[in-house]
C-alpha atoms as a PDB file:
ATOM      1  CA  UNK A   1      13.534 -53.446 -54.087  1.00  0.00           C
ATOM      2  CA  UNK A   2      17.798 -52.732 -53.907  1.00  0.00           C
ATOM      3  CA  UNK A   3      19.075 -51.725 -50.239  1.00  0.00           C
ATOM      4  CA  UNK A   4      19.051 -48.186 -50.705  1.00  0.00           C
ATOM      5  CA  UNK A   5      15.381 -47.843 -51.428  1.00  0.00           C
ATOM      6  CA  UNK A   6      14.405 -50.711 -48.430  1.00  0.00           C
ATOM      7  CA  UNK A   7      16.229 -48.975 -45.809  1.00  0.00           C
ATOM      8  CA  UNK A   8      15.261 -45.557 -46.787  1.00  0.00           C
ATOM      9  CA  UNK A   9      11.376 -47.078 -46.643  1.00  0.00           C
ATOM     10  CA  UNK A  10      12.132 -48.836 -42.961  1.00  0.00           C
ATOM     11  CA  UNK A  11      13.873 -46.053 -41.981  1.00  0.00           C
ATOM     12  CA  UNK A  12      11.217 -43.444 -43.133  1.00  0.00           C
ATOM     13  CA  UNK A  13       8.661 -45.360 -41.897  1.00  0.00           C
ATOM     14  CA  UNK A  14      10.236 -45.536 -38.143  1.00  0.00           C
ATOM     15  CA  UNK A  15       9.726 -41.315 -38.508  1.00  0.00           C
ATOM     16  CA  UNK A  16       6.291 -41.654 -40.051  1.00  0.00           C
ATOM     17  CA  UNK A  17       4.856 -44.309 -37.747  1.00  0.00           C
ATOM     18  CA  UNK A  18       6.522 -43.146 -34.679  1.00  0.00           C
ATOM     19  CA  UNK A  19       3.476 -40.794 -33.856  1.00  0.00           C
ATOM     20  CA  UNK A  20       1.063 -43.058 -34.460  1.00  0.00           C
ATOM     21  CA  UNK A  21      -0.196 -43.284 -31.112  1.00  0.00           C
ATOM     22  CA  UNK A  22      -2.185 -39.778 -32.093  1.00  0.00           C
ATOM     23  CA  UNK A  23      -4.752 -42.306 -33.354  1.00  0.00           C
ATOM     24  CA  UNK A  24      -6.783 -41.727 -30.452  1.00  0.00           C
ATOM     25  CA  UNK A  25      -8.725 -38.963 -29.245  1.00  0.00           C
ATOM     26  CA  UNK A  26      -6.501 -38.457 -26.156  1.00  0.00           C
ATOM     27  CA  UNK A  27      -2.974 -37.890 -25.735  1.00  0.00           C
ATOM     28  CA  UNK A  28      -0.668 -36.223 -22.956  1.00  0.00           C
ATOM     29  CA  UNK A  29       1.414 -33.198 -23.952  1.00  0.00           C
ATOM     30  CA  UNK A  30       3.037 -31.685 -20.411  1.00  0.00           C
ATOM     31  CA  UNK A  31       3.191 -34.575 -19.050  1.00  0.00           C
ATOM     32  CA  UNK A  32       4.849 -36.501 -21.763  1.00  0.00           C
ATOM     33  CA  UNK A  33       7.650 -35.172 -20.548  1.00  0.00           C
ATOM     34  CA  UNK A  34       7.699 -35.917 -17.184  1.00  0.00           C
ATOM     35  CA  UNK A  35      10.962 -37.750 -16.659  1.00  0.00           C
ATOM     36  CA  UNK A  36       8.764 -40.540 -14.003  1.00  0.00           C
ATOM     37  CA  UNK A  37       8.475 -44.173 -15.383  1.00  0.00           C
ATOM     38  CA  UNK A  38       4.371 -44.272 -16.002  1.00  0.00           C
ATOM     39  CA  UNK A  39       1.733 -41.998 -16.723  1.00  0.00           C
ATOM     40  CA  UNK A  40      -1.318 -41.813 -14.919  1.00  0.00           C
ATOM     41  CA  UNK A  41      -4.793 -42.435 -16.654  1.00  0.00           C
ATOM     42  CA  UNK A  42      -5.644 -38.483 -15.653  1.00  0.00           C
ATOM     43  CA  UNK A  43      -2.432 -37.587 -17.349  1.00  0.00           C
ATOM     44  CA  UNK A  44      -2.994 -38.846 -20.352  1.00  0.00           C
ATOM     45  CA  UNK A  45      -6.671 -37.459 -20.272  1.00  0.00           C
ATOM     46  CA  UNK A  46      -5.057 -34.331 -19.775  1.00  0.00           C
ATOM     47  CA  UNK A  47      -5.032 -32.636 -23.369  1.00  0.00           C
ATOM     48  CA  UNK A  48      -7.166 -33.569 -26.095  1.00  0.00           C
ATOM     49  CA  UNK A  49      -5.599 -33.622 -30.077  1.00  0.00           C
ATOM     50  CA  UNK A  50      -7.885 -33.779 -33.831  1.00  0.00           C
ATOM     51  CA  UNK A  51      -7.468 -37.773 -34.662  1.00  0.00           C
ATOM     52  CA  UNK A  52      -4.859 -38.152 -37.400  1.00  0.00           C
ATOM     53  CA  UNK A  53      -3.290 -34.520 -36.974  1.00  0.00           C
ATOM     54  CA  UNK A  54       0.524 -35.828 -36.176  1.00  0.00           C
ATOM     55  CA  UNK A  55       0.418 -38.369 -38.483  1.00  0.00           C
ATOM     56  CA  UNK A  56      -0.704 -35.524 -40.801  1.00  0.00           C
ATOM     57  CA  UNK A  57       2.027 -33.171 -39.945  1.00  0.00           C
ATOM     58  CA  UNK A  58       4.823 -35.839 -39.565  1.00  0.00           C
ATOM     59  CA  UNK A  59       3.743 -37.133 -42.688  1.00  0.00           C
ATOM     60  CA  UNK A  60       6.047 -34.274 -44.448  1.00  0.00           C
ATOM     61  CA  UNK A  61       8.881 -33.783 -42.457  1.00  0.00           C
ATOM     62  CA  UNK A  62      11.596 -36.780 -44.510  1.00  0.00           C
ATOM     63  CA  UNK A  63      14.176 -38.816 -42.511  1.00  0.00           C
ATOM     64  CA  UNK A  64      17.462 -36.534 -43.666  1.00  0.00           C
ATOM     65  CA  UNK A  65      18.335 -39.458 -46.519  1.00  0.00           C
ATOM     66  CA  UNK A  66      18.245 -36.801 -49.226  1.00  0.00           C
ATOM     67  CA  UNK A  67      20.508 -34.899 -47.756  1.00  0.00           C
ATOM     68  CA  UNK A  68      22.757 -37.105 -46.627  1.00  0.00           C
ATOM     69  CA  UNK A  69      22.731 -39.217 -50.307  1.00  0.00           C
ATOM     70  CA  UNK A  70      23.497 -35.398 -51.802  1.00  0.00           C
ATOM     71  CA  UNK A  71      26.643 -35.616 -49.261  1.00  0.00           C
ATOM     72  CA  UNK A  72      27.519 -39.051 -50.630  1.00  0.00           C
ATOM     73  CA  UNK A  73      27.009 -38.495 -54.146  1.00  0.00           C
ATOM     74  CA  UNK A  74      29.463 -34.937 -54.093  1.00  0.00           C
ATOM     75  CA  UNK A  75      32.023 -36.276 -52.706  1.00  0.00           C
ATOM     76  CA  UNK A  76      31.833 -34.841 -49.444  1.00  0.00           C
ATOM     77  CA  UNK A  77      34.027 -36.832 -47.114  1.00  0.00           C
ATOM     78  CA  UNK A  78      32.863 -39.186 -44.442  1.00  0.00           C
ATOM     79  CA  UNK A  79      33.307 -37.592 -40.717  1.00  0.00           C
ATOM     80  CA  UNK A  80      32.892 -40.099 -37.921  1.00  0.00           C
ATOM     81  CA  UNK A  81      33.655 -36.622 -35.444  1.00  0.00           C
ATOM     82  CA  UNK A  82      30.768 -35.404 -36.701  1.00  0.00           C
ATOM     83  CA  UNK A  83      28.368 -38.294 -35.122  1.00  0.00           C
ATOM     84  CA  UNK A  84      27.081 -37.681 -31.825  1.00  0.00           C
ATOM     85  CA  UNK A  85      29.786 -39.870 -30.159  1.00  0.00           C
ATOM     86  CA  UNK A  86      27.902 -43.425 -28.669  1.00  0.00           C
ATOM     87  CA  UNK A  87      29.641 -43.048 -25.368  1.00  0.00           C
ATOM     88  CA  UNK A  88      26.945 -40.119 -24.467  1.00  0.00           C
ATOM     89  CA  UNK A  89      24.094 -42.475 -24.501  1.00  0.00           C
ATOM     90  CA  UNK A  90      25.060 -42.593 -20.747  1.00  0.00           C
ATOM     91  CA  UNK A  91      24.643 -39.222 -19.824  1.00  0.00           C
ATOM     92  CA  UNK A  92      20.112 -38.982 -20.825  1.00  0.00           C
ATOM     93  CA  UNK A  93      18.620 -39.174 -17.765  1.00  0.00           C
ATOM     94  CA  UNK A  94      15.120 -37.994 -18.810  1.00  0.00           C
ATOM     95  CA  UNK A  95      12.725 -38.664 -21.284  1.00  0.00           C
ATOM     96  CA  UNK A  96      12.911 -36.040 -23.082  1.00  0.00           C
ATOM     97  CA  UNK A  97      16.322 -36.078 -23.791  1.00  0.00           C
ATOM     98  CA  UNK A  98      16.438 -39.524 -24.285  1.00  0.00           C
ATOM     99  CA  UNK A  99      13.926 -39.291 -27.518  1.00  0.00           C
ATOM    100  CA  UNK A 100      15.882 -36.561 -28.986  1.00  0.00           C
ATOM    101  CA  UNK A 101      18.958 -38.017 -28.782  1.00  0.00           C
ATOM    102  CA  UNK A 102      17.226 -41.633 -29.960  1.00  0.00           C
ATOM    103  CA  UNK A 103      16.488 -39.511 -33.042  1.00  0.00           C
ATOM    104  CA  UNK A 104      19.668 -38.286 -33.503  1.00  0.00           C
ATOM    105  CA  UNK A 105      21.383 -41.664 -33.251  1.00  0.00           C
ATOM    106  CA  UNK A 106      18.926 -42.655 -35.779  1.00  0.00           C
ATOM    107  CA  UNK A 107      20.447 -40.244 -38.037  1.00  0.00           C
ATOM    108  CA  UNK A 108      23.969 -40.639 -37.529  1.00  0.00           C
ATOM    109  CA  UNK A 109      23.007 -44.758 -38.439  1.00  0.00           C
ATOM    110  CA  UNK A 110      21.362 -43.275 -41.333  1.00  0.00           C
ATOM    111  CA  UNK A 111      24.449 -41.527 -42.415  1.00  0.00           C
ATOM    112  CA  UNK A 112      27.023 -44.747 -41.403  1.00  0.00           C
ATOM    113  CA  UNK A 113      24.694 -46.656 -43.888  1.00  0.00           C
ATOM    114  CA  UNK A 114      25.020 -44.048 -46.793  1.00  0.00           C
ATOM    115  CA  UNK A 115      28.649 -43.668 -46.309  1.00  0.00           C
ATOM    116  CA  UNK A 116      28.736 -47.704 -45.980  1.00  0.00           C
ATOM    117  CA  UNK A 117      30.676 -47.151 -43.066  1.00  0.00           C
ATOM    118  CA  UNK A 118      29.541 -50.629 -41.638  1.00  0.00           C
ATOM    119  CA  UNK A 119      32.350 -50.681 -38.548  1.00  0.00           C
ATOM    120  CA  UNK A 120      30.271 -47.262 -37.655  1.00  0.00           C
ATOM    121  CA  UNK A 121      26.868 -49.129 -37.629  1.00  0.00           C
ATOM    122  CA  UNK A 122      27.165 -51.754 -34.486  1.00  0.00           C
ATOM    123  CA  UNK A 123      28.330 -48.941 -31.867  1.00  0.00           C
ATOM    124  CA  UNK A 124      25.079 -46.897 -33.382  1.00  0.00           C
ATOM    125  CA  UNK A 125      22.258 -49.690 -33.251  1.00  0.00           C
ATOM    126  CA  UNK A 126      23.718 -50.379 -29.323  1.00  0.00           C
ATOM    127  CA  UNK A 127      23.467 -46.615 -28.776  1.00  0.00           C
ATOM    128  CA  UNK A 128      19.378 -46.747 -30.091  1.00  0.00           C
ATOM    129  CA  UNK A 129      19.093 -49.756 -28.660  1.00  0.00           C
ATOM    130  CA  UNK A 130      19.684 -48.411 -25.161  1.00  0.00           C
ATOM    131  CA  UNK A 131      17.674 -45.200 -25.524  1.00  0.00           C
ATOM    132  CA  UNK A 132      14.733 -47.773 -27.284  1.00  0.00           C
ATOM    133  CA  UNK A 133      14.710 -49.932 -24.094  1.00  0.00           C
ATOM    134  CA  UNK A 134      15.186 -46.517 -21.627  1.00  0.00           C
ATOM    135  CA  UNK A 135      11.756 -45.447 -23.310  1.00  0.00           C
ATOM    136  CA  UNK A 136      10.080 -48.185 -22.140  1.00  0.00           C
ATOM    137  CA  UNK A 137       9.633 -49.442 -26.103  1.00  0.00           C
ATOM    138  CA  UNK A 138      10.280 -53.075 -26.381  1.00  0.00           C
ATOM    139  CA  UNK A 139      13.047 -54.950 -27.653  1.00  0.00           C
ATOM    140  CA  UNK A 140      14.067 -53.449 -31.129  1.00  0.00           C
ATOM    141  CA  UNK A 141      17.702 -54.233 -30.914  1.00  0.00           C
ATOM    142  CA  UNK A 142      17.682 -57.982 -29.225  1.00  0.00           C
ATOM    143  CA  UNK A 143      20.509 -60.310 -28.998  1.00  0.00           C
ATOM    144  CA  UNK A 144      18.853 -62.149 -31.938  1.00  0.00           C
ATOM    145  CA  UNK A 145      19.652 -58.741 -34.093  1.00  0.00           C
ATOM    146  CA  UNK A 146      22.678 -58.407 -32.758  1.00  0.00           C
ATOM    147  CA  UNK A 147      23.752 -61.464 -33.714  1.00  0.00           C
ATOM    148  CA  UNK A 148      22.708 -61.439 -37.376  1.00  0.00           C
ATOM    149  CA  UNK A 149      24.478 -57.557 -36.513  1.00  0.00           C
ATOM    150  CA  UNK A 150      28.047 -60.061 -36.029  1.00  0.00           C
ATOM    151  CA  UNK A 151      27.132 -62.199 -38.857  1.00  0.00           C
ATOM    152  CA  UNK A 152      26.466 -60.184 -41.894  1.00  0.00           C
ATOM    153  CA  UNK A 153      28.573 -56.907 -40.717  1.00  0.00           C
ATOM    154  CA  UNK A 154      30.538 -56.843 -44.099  1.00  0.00           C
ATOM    155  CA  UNK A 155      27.318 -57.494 -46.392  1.00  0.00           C
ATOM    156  CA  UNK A 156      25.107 -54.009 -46.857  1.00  0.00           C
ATOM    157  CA  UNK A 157      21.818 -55.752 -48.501  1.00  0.00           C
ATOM    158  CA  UNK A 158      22.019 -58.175 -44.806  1.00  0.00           C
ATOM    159  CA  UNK A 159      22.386 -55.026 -43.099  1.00  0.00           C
ATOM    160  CA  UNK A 160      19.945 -53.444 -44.127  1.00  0.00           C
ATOM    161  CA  UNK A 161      16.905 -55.806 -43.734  1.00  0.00           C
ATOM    162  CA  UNK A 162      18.721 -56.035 -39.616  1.00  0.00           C
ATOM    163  CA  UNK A 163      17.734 -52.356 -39.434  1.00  0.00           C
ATOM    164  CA  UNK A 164      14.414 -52.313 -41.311  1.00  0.00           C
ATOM    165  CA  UNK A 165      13.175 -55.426 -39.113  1.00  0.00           C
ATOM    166  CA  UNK A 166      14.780 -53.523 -35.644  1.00  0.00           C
ATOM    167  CA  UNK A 167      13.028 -50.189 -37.083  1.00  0.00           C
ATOM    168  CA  UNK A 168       9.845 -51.664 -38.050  1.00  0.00           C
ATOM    169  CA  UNK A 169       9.607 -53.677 -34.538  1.00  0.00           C
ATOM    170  CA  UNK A 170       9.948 -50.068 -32.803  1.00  0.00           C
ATOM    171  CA  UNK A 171       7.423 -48.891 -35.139  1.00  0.00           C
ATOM    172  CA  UNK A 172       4.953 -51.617 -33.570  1.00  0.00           C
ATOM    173  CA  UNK A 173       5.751 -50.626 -29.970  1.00  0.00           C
ATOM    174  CA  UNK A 174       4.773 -47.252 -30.113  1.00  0.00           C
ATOM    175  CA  UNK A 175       1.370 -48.261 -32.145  1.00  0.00           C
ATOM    176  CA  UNK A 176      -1.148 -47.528 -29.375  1.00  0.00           C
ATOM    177  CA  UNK A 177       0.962 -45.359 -27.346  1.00  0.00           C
ATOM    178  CA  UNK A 178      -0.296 -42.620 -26.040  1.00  0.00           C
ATOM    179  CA  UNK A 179       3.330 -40.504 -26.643  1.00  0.00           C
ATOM    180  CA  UNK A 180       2.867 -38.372 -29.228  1.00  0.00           C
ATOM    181  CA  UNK A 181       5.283 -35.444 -27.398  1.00  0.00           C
ATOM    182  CA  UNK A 182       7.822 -38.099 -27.582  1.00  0.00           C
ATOM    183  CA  UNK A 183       7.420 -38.965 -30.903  1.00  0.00           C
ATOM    184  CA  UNK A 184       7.859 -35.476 -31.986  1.00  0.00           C
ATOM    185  CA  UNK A 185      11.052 -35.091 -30.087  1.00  0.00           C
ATOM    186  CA  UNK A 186      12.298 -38.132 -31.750  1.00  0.00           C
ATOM    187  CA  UNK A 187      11.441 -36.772 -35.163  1.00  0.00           C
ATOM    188  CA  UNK A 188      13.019 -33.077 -34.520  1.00  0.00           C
ATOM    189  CA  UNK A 189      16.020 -34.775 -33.471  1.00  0.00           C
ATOM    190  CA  UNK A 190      16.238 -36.837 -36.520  1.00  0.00           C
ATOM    191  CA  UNK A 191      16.126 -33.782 -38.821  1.00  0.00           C
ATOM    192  CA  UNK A 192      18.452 -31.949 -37.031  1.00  0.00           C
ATOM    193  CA  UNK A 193      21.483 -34.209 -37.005  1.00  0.00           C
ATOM    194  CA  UNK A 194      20.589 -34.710 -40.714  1.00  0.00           C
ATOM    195  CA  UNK A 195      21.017 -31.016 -41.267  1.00  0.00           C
ATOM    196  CA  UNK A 196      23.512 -30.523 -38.523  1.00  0.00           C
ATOM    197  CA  UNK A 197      25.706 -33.633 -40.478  1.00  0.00           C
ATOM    198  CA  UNK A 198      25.477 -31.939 -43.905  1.00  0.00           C
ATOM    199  CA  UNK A 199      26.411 -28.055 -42.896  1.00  0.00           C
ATOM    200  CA  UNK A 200      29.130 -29.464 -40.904  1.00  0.00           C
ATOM    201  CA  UNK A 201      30.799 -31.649 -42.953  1.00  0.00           C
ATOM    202  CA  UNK A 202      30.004 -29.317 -45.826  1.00  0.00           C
ATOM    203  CA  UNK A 203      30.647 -26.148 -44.809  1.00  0.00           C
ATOM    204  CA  UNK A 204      34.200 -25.868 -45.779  1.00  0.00           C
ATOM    205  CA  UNK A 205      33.871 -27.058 -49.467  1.00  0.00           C
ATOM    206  CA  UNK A 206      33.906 -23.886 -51.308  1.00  0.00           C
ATOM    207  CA  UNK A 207      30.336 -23.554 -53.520  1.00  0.00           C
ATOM    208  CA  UNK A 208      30.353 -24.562 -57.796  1.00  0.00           C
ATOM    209  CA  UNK A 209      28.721 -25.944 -59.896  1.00  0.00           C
ATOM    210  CA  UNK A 210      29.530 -29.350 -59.225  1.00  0.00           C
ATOM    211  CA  UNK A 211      27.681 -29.184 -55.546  1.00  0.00           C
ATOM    212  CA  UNK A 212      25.474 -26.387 -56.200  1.00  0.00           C
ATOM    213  CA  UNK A 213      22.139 -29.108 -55.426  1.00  0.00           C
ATOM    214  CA  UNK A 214      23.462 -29.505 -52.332  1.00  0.00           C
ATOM    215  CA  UNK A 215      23.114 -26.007 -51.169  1.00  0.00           C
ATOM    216  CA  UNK A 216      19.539 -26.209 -52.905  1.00  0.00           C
ATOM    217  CA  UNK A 217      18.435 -29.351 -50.609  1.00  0.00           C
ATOM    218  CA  UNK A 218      20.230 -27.775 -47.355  1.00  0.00           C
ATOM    219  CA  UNK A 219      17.720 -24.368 -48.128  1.00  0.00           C
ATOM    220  CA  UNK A 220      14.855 -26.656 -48.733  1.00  0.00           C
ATOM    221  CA  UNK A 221      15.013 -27.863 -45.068  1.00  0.00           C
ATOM    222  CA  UNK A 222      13.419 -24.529 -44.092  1.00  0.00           C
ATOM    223  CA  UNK A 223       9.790 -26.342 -45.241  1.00  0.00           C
ATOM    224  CA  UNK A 224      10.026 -29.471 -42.988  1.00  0.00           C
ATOM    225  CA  UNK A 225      11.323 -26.639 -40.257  1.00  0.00           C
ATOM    226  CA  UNK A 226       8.682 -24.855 -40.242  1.00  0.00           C
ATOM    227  CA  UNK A 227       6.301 -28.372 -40.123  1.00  0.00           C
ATOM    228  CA  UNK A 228       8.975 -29.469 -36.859  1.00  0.00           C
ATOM    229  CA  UNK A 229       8.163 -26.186 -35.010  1.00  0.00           C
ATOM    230  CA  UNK A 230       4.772 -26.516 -35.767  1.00  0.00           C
ATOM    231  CA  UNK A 231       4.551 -29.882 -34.886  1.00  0.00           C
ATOM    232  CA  UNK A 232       6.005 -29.132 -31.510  1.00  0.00           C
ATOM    233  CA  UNK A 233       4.035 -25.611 -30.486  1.00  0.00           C
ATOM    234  CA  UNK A 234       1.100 -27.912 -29.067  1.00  0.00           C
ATOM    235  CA  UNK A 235       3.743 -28.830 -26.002  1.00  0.00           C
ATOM    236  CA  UNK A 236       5.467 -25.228 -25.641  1.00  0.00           C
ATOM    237  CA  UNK A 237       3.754 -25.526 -22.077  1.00  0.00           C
ATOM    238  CA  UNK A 238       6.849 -28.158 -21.188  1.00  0.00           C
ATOM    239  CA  UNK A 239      10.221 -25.823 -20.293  1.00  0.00           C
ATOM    240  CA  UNK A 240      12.387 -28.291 -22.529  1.00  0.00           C
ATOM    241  CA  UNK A 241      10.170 -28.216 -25.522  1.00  0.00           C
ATOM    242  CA  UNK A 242       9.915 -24.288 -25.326  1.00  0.00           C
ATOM    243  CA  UNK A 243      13.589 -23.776 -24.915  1.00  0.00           C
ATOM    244  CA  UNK A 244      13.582 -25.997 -28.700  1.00  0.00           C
ATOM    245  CA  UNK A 245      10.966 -23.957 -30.290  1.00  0.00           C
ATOM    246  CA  UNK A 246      13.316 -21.050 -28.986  1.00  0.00           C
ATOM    247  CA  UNK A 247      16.188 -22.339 -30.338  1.00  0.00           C
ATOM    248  CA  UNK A 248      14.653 -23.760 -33.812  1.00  0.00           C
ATOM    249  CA  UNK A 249      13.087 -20.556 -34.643  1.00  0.00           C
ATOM    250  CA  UNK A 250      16.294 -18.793 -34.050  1.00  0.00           C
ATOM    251  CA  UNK A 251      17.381 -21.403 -36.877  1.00  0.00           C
ATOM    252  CA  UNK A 252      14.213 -20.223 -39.025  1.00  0.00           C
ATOM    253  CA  UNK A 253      15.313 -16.642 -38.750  1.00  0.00           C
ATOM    254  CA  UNK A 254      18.241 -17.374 -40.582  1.00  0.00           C
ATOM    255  CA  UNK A 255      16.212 -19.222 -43.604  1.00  0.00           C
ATOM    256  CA  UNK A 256      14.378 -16.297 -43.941  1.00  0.00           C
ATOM    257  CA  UNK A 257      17.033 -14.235 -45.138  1.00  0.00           C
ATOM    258  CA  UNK A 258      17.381 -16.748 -48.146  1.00  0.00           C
ATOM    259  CA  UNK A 259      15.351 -15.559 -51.040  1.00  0.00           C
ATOM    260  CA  UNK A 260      13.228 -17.523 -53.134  1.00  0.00           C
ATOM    261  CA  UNK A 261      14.326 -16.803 -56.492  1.00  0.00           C
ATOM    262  CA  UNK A 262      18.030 -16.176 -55.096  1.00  0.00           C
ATOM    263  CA  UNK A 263      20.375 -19.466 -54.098  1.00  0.00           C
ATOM    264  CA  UNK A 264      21.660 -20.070 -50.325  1.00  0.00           C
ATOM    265  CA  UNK A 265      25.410 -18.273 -50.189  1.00  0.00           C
ATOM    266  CA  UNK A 266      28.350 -19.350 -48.137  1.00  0.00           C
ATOM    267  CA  UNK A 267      27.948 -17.133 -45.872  1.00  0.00           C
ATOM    268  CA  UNK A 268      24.011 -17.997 -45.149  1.00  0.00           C
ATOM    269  CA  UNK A 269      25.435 -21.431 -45.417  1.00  0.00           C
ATOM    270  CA  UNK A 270      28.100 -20.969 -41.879  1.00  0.00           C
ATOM    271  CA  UNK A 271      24.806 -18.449 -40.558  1.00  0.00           C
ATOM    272  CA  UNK A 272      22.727 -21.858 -40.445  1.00  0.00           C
ATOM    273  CA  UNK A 273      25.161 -24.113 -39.246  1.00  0.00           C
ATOM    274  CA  UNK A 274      26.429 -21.847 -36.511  1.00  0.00           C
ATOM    275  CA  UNK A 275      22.364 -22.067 -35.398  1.00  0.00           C
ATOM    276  CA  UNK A 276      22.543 -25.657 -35.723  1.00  0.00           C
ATOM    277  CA  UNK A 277      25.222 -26.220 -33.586  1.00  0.00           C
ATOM    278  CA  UNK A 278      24.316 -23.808 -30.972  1.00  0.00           C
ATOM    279  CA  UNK A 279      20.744 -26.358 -30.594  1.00  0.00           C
ATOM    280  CA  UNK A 280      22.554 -29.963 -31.455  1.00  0.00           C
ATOM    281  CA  UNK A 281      25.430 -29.083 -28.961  1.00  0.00           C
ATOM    282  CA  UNK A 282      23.033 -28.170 -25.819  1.00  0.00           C
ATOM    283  CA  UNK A 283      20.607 -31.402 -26.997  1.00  0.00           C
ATOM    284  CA  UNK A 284      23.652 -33.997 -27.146  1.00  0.00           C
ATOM    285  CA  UNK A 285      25.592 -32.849 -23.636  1.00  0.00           C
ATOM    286  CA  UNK A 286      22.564 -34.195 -22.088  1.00  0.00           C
ATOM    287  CA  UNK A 287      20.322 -33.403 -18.935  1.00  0.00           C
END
């Protein structure tokens, strides 16, 4: 198995896995976002979810690595500006934040590894470390990994099995967990940097033939939107979830004006984008 296709697997499997606590009959959806340390047994009694529906749904929404391997493989030029800067992992004081943003850093790693920006990638597993251990997951990131980090920082294939061990370590810390609302936060912010990374970095590279499949993957997001605002409309109750949905659906409006037999424009392209922003922007300034 090369690199790319390992750390696209660990990687993937991070998104897919991360909702496996919906294993059980029981999960918590308000109060999963409650920004206190522990959840009481009532609380997590408190809503009830089919077994195997998240896993299911999260199932089909992919960790942005098409995307981003479409940016790579036009051309499109590496922007470190457009990463959520690490320095901000400071400034998530609740939960909720805190897995969106974890998602989001995931991303941006995601995107240092495709680029092979390795100086990018220790300031980025730090930044998920932190918002790992804030979530009360254990140690993904320890000093062990961040010493084999120091080690190998100049050799991808190393690298990449530091992340895919990290990555599949989180994946057994939330097995059993009864977060499910978290996990889907953590996916929608994934997906979103992933599309907020490609219409930014994108946007001014005029449309031809040459990167035509890129505008063709950015319109087929609108499918694993649809599954993220989906996936999320079982915790509209919470007042951060259902200013998302608000937010993501203003995103969805804008797909729908993209025909099916008719290719995204330019100008739907920067229609998208501006949507984008608007969400990323109020998601990374933190709360």
């Amino acid at each position: 198995m090369n690199s790319k296709t390992l750390l696209n697997t660990s990687l993937l499997s991070f998104v897919l896995l991360v909702a496996a606590c919906s294993n059980d009959t029981t999960t918590t959806k308000d109060a999963t976002f409650n920004s206190s340390d522990s959840l009481t047994s009532e609380e997590n009694k408190s809503a009830t979810v089919a077994p195997g529906k998240y896993d299911m749904v999260i199932s089909d929404i992919p960790f942005p690595f098409e995307i981003l391997d479409n940016l790579y493989a036009k051309k499109v030029p590496f922007s470190q500006k457009a990463m959520n800067e690490v320095a901000s992992v400071t400034k998530y004081n609740l939960y909720n934040s805190k897995a969106m943003n974890l998602g989001i850093y995931g991303a941006d790693l995601a995107y240092s590894v495709t680029y092979e920006e390795f100086q990018q990638m220790g300031a980025y597993i730090k930044a998920t470390k932190r918002l790992a251990e804030e979530l009360n997951i254990p140690l993904a990131f320890d000093q062990t990994t961040m010493d084999k980090y120091s080690k190998y920082k100049d050799n991808k294939d190393s690298l990449t099995r530091i992340v895919y061990d990290s990555y599949n370590q989180v994946d057994k810390s939330l097995k059993g967990d009864d977060r499910v609302g978290m996990a889907a936060l953590v996916v929608a912010g994934s997906w979103l940097e992933g599309l907020y990374l490609s219409t930014k970095t994108f946007i001014d590279t005029p449309k031809n033939s040459e990167n035509s499949s890129l505008y063709k993957v950015i319109s087929e997001q609108k499918q694993s939107l649809l599954i993220v605002v989906k996936l999320l409309d079982e915790y509209k109750r919470d007042a951060f979830v259902s200013e998302i949905m608000t937010e993501l659906k203003g995103i969805a409006s804008e797909y729908n004006t993209i025909s099916n037999d008719i290719a995204m424009n330019e100008k739907q392209l920067i229609a998208i984008h501006s949507k984008v922003h608007a969400l990323r922007s109020k998601i990374i300034e933190g709360r």
